[in-house]
C-alpha atoms as a PDB file:
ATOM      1  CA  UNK A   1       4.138  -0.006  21.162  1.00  0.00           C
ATOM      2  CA  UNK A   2       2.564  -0.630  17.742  1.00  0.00           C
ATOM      3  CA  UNK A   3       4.307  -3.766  16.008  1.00  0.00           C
ATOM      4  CA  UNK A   4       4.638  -4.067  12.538  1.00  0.00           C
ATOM      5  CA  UNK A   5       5.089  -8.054  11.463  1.00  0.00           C
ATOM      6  CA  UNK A   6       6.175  -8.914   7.464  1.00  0.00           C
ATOM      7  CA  UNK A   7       5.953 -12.924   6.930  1.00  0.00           C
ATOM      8  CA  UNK A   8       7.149 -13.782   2.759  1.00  0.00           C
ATOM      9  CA  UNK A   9       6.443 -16.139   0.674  1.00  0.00           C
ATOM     10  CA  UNK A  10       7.527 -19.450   1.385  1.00  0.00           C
ATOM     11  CA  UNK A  11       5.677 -19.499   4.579  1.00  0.00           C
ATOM     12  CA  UNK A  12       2.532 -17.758   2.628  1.00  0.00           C
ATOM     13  CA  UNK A  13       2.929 -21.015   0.655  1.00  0.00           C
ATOM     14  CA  UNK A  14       2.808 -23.369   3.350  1.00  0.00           C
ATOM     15  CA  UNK A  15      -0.061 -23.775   4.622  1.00  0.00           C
ATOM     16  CA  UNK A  16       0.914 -25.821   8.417  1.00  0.00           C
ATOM     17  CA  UNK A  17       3.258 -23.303   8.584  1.00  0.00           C
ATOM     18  CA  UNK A  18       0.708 -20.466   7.555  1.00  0.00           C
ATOM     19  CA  UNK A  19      -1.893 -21.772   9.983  1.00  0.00           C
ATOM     20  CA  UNK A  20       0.850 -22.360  12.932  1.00  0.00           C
ATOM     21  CA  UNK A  21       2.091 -18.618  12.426  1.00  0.00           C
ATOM     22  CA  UNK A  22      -1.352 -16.998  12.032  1.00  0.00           C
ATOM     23  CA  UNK A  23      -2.575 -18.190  15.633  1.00  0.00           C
ATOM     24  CA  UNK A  24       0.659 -17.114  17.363  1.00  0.00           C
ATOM     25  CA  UNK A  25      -0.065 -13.464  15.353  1.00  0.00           C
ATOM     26  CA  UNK A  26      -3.320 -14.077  17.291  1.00  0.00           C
ATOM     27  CA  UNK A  27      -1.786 -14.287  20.251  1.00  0.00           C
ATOM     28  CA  UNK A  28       0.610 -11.165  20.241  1.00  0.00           C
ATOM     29  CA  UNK A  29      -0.621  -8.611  22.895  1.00  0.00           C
ATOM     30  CA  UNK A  30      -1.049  -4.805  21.243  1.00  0.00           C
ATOM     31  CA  UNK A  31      -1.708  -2.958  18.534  1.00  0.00           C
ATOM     32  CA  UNK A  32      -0.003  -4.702  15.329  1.00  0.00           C
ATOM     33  CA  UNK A  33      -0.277  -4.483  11.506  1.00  0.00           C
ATOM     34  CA  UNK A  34       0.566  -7.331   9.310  1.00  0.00           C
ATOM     35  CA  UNK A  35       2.648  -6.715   6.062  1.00  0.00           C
ATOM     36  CA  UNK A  36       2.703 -10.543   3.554  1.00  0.00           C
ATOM     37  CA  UNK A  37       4.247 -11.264   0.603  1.00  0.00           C
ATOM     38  CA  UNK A  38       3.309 -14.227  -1.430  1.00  0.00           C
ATOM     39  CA  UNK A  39       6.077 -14.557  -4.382  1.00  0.00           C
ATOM     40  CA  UNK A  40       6.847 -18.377  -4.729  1.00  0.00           C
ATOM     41  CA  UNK A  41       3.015 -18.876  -5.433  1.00  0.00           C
ATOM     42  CA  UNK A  42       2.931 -15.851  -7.773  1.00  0.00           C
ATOM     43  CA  UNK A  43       5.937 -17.238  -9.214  1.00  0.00           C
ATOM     44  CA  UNK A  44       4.043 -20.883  -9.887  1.00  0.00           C
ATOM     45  CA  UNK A  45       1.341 -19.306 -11.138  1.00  0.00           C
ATOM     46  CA  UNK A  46       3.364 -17.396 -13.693  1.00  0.00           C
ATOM     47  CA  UNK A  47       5.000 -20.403 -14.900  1.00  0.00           C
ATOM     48  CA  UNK A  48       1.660 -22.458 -14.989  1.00  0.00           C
ATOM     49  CA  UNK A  49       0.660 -19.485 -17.307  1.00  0.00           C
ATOM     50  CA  UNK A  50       4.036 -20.017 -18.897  1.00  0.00           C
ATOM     51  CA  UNK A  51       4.953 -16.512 -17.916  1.00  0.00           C
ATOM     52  CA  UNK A  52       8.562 -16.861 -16.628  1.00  0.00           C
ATOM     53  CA  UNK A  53       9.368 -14.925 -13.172  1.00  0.00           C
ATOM     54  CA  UNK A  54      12.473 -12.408 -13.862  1.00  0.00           C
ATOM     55  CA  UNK A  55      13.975 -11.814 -10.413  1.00  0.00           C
ATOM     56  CA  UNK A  56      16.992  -9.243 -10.548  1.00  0.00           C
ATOM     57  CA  UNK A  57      19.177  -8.120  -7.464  1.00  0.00           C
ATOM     58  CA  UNK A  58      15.669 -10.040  -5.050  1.00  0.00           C
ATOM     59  CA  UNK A  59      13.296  -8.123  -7.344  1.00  0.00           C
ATOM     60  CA  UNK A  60      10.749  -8.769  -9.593  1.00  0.00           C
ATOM     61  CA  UNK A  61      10.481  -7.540 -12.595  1.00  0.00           C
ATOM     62  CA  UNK A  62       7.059  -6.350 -13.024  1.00  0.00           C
ATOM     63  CA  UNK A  63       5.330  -6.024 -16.395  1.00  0.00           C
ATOM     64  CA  UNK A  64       1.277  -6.325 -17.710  1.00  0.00           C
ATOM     65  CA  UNK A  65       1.287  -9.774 -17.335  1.00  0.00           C
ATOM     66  CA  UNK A  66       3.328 -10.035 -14.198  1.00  0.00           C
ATOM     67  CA  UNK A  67       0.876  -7.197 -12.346  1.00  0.00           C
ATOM     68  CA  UNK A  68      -1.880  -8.961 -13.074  1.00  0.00           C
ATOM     69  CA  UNK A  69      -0.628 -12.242 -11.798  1.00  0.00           C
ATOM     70  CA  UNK A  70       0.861 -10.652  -8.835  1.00  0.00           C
ATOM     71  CA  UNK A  71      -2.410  -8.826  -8.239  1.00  0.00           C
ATOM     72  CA  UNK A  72      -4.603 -11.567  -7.922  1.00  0.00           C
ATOM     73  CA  UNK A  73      -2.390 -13.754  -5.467  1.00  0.00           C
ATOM     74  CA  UNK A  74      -1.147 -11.292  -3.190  1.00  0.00           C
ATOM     75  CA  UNK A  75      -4.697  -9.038  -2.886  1.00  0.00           C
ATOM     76  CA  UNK A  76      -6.504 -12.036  -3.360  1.00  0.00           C
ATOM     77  CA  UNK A  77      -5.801 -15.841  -2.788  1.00  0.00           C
ATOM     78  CA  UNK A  78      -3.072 -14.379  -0.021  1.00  0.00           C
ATOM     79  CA  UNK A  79      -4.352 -11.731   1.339  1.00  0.00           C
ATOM     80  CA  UNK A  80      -8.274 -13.736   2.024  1.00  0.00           C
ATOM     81  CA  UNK A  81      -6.220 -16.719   3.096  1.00  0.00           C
ATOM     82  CA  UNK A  82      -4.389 -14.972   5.863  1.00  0.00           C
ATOM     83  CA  UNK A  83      -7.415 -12.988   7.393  1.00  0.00           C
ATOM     84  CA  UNK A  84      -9.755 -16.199   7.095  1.00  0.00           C
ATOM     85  CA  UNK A  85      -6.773 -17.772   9.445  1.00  0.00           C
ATOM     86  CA  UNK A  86      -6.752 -14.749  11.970  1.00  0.00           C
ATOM     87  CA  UNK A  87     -10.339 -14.699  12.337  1.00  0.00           C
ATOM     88  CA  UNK A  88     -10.108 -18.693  12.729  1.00  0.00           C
ATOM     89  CA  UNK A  89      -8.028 -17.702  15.922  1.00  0.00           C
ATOM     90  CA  UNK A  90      -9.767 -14.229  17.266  1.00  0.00           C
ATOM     91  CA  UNK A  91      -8.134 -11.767  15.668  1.00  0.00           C
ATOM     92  CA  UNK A  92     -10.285  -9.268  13.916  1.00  0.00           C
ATOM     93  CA  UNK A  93      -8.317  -8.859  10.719  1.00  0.00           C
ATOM     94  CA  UNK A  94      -8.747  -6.601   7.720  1.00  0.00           C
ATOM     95  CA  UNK A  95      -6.966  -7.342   4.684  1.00  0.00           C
ATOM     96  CA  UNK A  96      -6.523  -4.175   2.418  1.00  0.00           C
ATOM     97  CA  UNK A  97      -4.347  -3.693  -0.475  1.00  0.00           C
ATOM     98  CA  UNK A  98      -2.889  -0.053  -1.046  1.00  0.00           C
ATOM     99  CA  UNK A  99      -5.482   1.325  -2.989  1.00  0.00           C
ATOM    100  CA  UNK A 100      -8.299   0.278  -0.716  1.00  0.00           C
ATOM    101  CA  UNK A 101      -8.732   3.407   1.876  1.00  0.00           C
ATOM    102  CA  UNK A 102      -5.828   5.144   0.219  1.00  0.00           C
ATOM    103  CA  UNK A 103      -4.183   3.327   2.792  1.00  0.00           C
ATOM    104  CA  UNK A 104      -0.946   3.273   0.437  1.00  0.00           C
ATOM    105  CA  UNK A 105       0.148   5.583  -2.485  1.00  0.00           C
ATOM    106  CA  UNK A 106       3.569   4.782  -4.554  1.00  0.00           C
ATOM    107  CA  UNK A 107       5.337   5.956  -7.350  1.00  0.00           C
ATOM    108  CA  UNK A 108       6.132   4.346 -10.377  1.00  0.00           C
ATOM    109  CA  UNK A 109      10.057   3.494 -10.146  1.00  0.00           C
ATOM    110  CA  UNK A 110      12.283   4.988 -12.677  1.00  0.00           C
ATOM    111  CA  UNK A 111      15.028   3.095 -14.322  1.00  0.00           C
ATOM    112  CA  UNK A 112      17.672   1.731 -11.049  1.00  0.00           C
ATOM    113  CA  UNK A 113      20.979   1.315 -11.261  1.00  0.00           C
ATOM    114  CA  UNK A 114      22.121  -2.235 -10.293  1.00  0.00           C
ATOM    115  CA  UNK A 115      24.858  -3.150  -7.776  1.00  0.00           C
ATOM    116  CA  UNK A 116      27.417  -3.122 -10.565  1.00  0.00           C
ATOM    117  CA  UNK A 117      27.123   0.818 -10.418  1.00  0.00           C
ATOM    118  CA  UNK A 118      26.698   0.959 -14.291  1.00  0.00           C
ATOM    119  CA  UNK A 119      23.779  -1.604 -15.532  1.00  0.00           C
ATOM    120  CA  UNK A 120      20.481   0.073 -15.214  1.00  0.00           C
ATOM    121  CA  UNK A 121      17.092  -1.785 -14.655  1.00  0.00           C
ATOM    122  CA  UNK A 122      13.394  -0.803 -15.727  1.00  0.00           C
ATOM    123  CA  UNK A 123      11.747  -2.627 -13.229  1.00  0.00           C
ATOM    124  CA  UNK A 124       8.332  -2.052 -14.812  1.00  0.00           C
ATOM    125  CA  UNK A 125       4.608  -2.075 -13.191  1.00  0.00           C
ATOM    126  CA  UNK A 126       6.978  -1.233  -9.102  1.00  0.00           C
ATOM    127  CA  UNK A 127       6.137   1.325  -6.931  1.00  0.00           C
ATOM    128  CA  UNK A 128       7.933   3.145  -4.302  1.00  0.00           C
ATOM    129  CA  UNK A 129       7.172   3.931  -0.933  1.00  0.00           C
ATOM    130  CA  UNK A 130       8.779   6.223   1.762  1.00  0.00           C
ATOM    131  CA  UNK A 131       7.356   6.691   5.525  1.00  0.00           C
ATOM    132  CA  UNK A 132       5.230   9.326   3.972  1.00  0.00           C
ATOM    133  CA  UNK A 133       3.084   7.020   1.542  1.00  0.00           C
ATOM    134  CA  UNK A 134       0.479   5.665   4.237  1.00  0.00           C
ATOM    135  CA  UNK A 135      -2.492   6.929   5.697  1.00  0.00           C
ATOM    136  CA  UNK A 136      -1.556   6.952   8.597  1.00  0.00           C
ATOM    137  CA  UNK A 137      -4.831   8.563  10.413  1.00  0.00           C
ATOM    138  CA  UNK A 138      -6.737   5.447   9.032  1.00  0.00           C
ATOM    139  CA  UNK A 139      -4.326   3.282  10.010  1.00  0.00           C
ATOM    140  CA  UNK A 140      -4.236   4.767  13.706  1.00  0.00           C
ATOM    141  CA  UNK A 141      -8.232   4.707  13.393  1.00  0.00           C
ATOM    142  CA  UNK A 142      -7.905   0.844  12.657  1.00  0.00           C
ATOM    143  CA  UNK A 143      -5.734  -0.139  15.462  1.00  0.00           C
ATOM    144  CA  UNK A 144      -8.029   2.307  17.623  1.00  0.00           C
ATOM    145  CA  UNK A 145     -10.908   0.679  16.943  1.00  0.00           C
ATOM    146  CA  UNK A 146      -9.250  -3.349  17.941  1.00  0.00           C
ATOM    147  CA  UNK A 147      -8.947  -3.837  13.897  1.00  0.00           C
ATOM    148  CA  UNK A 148      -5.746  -5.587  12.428  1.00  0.00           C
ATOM    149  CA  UNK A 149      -5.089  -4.047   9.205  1.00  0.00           C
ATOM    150  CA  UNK A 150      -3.303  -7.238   6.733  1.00  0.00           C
ATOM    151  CA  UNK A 151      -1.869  -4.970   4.160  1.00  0.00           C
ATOM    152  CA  UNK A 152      -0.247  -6.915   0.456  1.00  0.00           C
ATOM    153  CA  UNK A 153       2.217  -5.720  -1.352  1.00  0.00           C
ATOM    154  CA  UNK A 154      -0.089  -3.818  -4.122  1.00  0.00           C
ATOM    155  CA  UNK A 155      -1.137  -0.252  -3.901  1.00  0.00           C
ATOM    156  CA  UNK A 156      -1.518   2.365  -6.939  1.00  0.00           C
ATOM    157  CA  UNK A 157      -0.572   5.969  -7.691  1.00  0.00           C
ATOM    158  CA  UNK A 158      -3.988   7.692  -6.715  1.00  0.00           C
ATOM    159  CA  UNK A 159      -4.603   7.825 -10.788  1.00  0.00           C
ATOM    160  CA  UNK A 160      -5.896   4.957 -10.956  1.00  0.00           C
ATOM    161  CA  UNK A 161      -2.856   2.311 -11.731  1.00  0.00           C
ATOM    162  CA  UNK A 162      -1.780  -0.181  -9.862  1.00  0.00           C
ATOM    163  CA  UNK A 163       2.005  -1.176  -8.525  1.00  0.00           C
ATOM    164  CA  UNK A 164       3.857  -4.115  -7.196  1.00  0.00           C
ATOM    165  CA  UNK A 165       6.164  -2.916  -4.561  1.00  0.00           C
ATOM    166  CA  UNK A 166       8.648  -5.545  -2.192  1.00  0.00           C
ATOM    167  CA  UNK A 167       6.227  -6.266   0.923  1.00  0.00           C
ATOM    168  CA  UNK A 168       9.928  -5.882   3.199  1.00  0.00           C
ATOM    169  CA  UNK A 169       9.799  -2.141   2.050  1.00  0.00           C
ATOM    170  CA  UNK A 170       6.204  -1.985   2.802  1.00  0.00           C
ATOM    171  CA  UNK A 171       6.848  -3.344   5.809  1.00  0.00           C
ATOM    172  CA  UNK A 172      10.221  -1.124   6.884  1.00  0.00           C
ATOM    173  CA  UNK A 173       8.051   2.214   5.573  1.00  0.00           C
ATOM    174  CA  UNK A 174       5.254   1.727   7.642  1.00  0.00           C
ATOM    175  CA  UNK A 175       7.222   0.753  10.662  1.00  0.00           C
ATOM    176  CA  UNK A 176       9.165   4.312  10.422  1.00  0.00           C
ATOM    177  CA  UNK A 177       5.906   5.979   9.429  1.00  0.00           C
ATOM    178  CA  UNK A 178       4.062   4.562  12.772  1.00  0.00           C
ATOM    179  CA  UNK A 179       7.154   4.727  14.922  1.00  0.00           C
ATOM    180  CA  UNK A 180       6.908   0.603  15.479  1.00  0.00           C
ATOM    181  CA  UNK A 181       8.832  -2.116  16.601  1.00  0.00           C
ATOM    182  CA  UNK A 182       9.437  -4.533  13.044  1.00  0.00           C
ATOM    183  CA  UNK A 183       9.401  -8.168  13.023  1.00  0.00           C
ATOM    184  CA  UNK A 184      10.818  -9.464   9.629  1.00  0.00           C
ATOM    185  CA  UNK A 185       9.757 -13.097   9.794  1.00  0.00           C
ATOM    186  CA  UNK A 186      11.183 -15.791   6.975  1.00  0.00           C
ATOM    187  CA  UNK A 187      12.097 -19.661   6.911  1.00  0.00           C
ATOM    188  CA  UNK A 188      15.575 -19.337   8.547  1.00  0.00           C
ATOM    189  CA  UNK A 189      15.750 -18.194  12.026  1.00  0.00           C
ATOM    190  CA  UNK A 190      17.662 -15.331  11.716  1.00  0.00           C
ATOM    191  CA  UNK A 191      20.399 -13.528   9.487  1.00  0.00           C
ATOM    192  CA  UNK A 192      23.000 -16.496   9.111  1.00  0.00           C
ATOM    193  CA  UNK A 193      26.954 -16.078   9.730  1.00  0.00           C
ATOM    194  CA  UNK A 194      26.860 -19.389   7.726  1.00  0.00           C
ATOM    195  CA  UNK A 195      24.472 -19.903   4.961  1.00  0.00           C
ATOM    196  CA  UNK A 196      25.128 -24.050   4.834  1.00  0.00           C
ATOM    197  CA  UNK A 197      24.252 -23.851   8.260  1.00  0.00           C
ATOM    198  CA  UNK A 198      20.710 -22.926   9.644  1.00  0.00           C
ATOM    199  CA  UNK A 199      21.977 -22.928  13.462  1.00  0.00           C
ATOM    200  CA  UNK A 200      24.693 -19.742  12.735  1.00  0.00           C
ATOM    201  CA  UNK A 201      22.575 -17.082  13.674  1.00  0.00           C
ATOM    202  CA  UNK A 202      23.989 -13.489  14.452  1.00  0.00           C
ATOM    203  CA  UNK A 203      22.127 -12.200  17.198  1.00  0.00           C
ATOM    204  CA  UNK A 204      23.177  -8.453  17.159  1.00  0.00           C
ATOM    205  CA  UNK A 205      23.841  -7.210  13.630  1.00  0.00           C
ATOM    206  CA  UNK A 206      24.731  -3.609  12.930  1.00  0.00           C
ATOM    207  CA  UNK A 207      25.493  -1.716   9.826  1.00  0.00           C
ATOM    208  CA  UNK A 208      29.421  -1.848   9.357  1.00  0.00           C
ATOM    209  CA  UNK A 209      29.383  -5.892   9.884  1.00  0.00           C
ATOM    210  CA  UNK A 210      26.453  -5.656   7.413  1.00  0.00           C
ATOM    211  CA  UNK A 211      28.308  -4.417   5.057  1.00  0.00           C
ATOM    212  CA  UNK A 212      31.694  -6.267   6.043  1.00  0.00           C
ATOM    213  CA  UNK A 213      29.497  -9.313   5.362  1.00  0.00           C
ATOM    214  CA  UNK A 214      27.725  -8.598   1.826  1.00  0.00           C
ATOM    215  CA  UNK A 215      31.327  -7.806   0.695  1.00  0.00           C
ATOM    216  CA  UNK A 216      32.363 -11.412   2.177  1.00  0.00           C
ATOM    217  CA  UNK A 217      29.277 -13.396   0.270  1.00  0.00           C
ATOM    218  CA  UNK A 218      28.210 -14.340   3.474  1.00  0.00           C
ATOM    219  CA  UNK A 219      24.962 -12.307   2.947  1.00  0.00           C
ATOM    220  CA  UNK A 220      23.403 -11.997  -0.767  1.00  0.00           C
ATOM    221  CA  UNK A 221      20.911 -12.232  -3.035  1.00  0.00           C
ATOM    222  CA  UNK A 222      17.342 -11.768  -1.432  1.00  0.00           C
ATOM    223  CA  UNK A 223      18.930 -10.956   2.481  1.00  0.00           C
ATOM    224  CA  UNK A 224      20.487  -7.781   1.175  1.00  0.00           C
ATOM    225  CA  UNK A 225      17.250  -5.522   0.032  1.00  0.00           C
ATOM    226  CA  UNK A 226      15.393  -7.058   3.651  1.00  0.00           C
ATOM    227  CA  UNK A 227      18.387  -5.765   5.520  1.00  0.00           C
ATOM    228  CA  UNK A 228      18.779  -2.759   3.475  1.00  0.00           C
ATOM    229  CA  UNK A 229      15.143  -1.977   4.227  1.00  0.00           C
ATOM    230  CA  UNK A 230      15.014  -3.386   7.642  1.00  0.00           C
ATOM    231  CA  UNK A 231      18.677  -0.516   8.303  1.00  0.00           C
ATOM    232  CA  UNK A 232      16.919   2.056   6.395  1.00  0.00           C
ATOM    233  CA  UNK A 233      13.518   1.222   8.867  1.00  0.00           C
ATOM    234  CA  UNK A 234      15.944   2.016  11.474  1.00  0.00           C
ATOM    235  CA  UNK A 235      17.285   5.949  10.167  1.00  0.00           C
ATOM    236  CA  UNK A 236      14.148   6.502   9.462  1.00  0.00           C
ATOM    237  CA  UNK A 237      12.167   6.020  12.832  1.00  0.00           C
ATOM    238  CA  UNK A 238      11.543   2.013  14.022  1.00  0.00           C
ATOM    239  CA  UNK A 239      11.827   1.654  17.398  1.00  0.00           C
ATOM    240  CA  UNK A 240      13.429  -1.637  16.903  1.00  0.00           C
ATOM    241  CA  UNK A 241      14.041  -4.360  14.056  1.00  0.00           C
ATOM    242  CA  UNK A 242      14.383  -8.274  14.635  1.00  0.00           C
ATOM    243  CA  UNK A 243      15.042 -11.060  11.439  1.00  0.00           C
ATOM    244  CA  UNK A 244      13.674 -14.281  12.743  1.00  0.00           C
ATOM    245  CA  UNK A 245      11.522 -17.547  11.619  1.00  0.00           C
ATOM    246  CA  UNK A 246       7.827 -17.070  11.343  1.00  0.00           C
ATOM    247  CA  UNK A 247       7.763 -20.282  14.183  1.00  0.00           C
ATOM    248  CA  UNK A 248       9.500 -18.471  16.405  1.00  0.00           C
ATOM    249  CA  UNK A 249       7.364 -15.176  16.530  1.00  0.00           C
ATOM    250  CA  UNK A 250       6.432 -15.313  20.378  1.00  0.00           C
ATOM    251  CA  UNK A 251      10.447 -16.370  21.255  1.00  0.00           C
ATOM    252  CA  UNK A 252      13.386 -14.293  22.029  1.00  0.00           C
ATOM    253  CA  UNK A 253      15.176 -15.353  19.469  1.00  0.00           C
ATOM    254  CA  UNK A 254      16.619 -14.311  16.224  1.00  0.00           C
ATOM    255  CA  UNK A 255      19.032 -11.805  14.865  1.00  0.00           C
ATOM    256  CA  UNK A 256      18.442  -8.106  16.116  1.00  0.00           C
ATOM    257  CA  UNK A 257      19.703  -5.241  14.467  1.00  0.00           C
ATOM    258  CA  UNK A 258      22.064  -2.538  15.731  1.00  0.00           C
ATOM    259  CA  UNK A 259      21.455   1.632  14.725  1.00  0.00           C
END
């Protein structure tokens, strides 16, 4: 079984961390795809630019400025970082962002409502994916051929402009395209019952506790678009989702999700 694997920012940012989880990558057995983001370091960068990061609902707000930032750090310093540390450790990686190999194609998002169901959001320079925006042929020929595609979160509209889109939805659309098992990896190690306390992992998590949980506060801010991706990964054709820290890659452990 293909595996899909998405690791975020604050371990893209570390780089013991980076270098510990790239060599157990290495080590995972099968065909797999890697999905990074890379926002805390875009977000330093913007404020070393003094651009100021707008995050709303565990989005960002993408506009010029912002895409160009973005651009360079997650299809460059990232992205180059990351396959640099895979071939370090055997693993013939090939970092491609959307537009390389039409290997992703989005859609500009229109204006979203927010949470409050009235307050709507122009998110700017964002693209949209579905389970239909990969190549998947190329993808297939990749993995075919012992290659491990490292996709970032930018990819483009096929006219020539570029997009930002949330490397979790990258992730949870490509998993559904290919049919795959997806590995959300973060800095806690797993969805937590308590968020004060690191140890309170749910191990089985399925939509209606979810839910019963967002409405509690016990899950919020960026946790609710991964697990609304990771659910929506699930209708849509992933074999199987797990939450769980980038350390802990090669262990049974972590929260798994329930159809």
């Amino acid at each position: 079984m293909i595996q899909v694997v998405k690791i975020g920012g604050n371990i893209v940012d570390n780089p013991e961390a980076l270098d510990a989880f790239c060599q157990a990558f290495a080590r995972m057995e099968g065909p797999k795809v890697l999905v990074h983001g890379g926002g805390v370091m875009a977000s330093h960068i913007q404020e070393s630019l003094g651009l100021k990061p707008i995050m709303v609902e565990g989005r960002r707000v993408t506009d010029r400025k912002t895409l160009s930032v973005v651009t360079m750090v997650y299809a460059g310093y990232c992205n180059k970082t990351i396959v640099a540390l895979l071939q370090k450790y055997g693993c013939n990686a090939l970092g491609l962002a959307g537009c390389d190999g039409g290997v992703i194609r989005a859609r500009r998002r229109g204006p979203k409502t927010l949470s409050d169901g009235f307050t709507k959001m122009d998110f700017g320079f964002v693209g949209d994916v579905s389970p239909t925006s990969f190549n998947i042929p190329f993808i297939r020929d990749m993995l075919a051929g012992g290659i491990v595609p490292v996709l970032c979160p930018i990819n483009h509209d096929g006219q020539g402009q570029l997009f930002n889109t949330n490397a979790d939805t990258i992730a949870g659309s490509l998993a559904a395209a290919l049919c795959a098992g997806l590995v959300y990896c973060f800095e806690k190690k797993g969805v937590l019952y308590d968020k004060e306390d690191d140890n309170s992992v749910i191990p089985l998590l399925d939509k209606q506790t979810y839910e019963r949980y967002r409405l509690e506060g016990r899950i919020d801010k960026g946790m609710v678009p991964k697990l609304d991706n990771a659910f929506g990964a699930m209708q849509k054709g992933a074999s199987r989702v797990v939450i769980k820290h980038a350390l802990d890659l090669l262990d049974d452990t972590g929260t798994i999700l329930e159809a």
